[in-house]
C-alpha atoms as a PDB file:
ATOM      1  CA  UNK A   1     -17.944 -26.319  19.031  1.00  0.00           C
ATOM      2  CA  UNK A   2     -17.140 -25.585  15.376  1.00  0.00           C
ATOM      3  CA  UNK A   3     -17.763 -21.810  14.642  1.00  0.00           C
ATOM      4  CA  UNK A   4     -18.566 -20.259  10.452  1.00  0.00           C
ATOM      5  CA  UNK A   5     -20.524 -22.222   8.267  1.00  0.00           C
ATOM      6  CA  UNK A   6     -20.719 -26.196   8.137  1.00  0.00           C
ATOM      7  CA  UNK A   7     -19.130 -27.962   4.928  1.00  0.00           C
ATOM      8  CA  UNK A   8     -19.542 -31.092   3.778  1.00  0.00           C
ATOM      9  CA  UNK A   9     -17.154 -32.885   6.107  1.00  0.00           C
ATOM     10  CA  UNK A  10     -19.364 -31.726   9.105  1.00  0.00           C
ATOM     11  CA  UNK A  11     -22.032 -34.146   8.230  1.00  0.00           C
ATOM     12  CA  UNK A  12     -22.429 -37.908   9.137  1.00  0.00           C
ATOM     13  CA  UNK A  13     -21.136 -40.168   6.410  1.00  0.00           C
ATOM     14  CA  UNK A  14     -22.051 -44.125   4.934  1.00  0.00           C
ATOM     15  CA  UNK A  15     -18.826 -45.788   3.455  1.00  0.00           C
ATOM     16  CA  UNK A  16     -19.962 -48.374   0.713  1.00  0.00           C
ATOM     17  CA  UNK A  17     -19.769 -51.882   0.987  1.00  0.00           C
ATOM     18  CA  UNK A  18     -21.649 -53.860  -1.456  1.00  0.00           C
ATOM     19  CA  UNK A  19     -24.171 -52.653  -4.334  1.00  0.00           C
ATOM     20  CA  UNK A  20     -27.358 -55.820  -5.214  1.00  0.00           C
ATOM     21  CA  UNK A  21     -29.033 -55.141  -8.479  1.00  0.00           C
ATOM     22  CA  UNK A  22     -32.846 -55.459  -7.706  1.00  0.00           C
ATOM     23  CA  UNK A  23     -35.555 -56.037 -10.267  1.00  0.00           C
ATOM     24  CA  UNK A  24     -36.288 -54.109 -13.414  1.00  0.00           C
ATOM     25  CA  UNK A  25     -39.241 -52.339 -12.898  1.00  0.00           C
ATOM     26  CA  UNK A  26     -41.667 -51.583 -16.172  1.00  0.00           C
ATOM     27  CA  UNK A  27     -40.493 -47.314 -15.864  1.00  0.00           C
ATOM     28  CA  UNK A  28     -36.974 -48.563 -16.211  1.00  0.00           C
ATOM     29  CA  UNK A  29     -36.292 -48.188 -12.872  1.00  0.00           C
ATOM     30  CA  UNK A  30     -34.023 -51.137 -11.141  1.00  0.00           C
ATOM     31  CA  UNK A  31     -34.331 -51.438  -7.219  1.00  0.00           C
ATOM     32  CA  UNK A  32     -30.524 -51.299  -5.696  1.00  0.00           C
ATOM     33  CA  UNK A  33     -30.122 -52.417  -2.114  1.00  0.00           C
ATOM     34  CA  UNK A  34     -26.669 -50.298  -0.820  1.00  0.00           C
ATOM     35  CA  UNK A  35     -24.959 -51.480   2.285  1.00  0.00           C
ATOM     36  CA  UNK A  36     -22.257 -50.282   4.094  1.00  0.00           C
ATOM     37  CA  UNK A  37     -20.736 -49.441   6.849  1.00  0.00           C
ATOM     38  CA  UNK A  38     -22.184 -45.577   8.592  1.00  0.00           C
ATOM     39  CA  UNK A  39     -21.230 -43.000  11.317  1.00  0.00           C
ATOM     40  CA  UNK A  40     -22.714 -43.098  14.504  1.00  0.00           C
ATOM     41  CA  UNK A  41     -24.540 -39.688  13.627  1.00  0.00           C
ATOM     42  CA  UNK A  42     -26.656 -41.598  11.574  1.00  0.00           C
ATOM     43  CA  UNK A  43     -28.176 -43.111  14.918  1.00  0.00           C
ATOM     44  CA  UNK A  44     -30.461 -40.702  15.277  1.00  0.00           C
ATOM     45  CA  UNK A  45     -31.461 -40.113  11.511  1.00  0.00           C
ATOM     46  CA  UNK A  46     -32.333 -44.757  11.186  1.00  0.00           C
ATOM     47  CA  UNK A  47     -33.760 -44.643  14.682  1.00  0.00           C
ATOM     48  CA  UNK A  48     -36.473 -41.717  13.353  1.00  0.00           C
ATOM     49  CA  UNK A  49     -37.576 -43.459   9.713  1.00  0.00           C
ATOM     50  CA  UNK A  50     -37.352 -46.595  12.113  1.00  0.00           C
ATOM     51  CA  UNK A  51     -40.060 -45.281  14.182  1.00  0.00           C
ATOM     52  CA  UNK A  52     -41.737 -43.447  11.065  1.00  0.00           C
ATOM     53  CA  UNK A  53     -40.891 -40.315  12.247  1.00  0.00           C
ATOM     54  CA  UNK A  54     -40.581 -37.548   9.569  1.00  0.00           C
ATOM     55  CA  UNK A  55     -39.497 -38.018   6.097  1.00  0.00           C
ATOM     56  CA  UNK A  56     -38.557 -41.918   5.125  1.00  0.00           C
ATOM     57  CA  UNK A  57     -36.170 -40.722   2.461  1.00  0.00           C
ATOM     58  CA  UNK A  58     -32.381 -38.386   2.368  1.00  0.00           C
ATOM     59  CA  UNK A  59     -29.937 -37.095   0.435  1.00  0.00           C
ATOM     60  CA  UNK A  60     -26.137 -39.505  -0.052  1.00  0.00           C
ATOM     61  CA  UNK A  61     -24.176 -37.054  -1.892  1.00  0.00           C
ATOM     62  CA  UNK A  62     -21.234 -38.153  -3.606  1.00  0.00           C
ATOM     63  CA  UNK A  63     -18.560 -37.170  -6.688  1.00  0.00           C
ATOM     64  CA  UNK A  64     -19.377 -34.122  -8.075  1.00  0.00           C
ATOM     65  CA  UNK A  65     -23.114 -33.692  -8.176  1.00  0.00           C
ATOM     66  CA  UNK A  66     -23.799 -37.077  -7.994  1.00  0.00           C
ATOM     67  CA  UNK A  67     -26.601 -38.069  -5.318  1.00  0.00           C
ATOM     68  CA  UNK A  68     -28.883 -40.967  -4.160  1.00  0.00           C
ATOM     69  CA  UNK A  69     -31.929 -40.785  -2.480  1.00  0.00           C
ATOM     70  CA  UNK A  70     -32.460 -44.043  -0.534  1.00  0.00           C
ATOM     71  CA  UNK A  71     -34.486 -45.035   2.129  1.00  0.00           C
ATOM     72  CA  UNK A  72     -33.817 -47.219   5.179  1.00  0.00           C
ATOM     73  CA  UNK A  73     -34.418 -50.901   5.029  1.00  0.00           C
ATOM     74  CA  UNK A  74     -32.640 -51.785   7.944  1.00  0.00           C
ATOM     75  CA  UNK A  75     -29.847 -51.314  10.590  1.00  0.00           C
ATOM     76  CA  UNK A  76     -27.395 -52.441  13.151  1.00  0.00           C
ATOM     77  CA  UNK A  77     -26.738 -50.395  15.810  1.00  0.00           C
ATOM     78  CA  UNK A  78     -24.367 -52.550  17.454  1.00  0.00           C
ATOM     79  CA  UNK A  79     -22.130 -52.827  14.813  1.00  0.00           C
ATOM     80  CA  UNK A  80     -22.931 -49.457  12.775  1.00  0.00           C
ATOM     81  CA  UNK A  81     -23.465 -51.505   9.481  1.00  0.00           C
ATOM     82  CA  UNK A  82     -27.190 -50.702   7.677  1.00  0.00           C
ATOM     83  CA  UNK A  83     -28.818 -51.690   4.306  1.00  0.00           C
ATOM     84  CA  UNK A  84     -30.558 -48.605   2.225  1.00  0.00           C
ATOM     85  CA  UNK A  85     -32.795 -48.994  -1.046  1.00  0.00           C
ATOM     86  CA  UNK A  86     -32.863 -46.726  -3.658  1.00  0.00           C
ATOM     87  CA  UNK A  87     -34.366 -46.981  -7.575  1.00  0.00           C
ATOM     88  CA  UNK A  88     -32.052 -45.627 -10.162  1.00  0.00           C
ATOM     89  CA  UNK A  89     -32.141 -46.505 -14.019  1.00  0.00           C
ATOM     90  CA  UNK A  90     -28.363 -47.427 -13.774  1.00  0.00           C
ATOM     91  CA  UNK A  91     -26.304 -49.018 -11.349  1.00  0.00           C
ATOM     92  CA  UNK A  92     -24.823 -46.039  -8.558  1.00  0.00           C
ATOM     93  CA  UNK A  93     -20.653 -46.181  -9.053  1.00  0.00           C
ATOM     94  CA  UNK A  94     -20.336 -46.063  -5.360  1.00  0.00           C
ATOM     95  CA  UNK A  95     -19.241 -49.102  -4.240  1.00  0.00           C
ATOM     96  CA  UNK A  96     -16.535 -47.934  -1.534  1.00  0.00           C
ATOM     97  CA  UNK A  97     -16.509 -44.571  -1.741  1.00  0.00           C
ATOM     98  CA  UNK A  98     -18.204 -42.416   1.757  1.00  0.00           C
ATOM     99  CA  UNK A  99     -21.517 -40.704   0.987  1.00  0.00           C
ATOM    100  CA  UNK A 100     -22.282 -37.940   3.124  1.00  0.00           C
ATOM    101  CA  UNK A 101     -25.626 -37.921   4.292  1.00  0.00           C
ATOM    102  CA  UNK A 102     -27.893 -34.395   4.629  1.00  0.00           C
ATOM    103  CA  UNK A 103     -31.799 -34.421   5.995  1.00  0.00           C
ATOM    104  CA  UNK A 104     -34.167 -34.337   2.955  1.00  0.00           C
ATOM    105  CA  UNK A 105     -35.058 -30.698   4.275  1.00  0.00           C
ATOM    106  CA  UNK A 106     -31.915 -29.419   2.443  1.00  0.00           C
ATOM    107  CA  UNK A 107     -31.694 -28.702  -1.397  1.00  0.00           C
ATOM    108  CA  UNK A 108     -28.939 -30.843  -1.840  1.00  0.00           C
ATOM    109  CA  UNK A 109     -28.797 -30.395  -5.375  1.00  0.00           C
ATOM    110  CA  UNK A 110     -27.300 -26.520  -4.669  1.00  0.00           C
ATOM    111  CA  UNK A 111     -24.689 -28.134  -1.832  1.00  0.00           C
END
């Protein structure tokens, strides 16, 4: 077991494999459906919005303050793959880069 402070690379991670533009909604928001590919950490994290357990919502964290907040539309367990939503007013650059994931309990915004 790790000992000292967790970092970034000690949290479960979603590598990014395909970015669909939604519809325009009348705030200016567009809907973006992000799938990819995610660590089996994440089991735990889908199988509790699955069962609506807790917060629907977390934190992707990416770049340098860059950060989505999407919530779980659905997911493979078999083959790790899962499809997130999130509304944004532009498209998220993330298209194959690895998010890392934190709980929406954390102020990601100070990570």
């Amino acid at each position: 077991m790790k000992s000292g402070p967790k970092t970034l690379v000690d949290f479960p991670k979603f590598v990014v494999t395909e970015v669909r533009a939604g519809a325009l909604a009348n705030d200016g928001y567009r809907s973006f459906e992000i799938e990819g590919t995610y660590d089996p950490a994440f089991d735990p994290v889908f199988e509790d919005i699955a069962a609506d357990k807790g917060p629907q919502w977390f934190w992707l964290l990416f770049g340098k303050r860059g950060y989505l907040t999407p919530m779980l539309k659905s997911f493979d367990k078999g083959t790790k793959t899962a499809v997130l939503v999130c509304h944004e007013k532009e498209e998220p650059k993330v298209l194959g880069l690895e998010l890392v994931h934190l709980s929406p309990y954390w102020q990601a915004f100070n990570v």
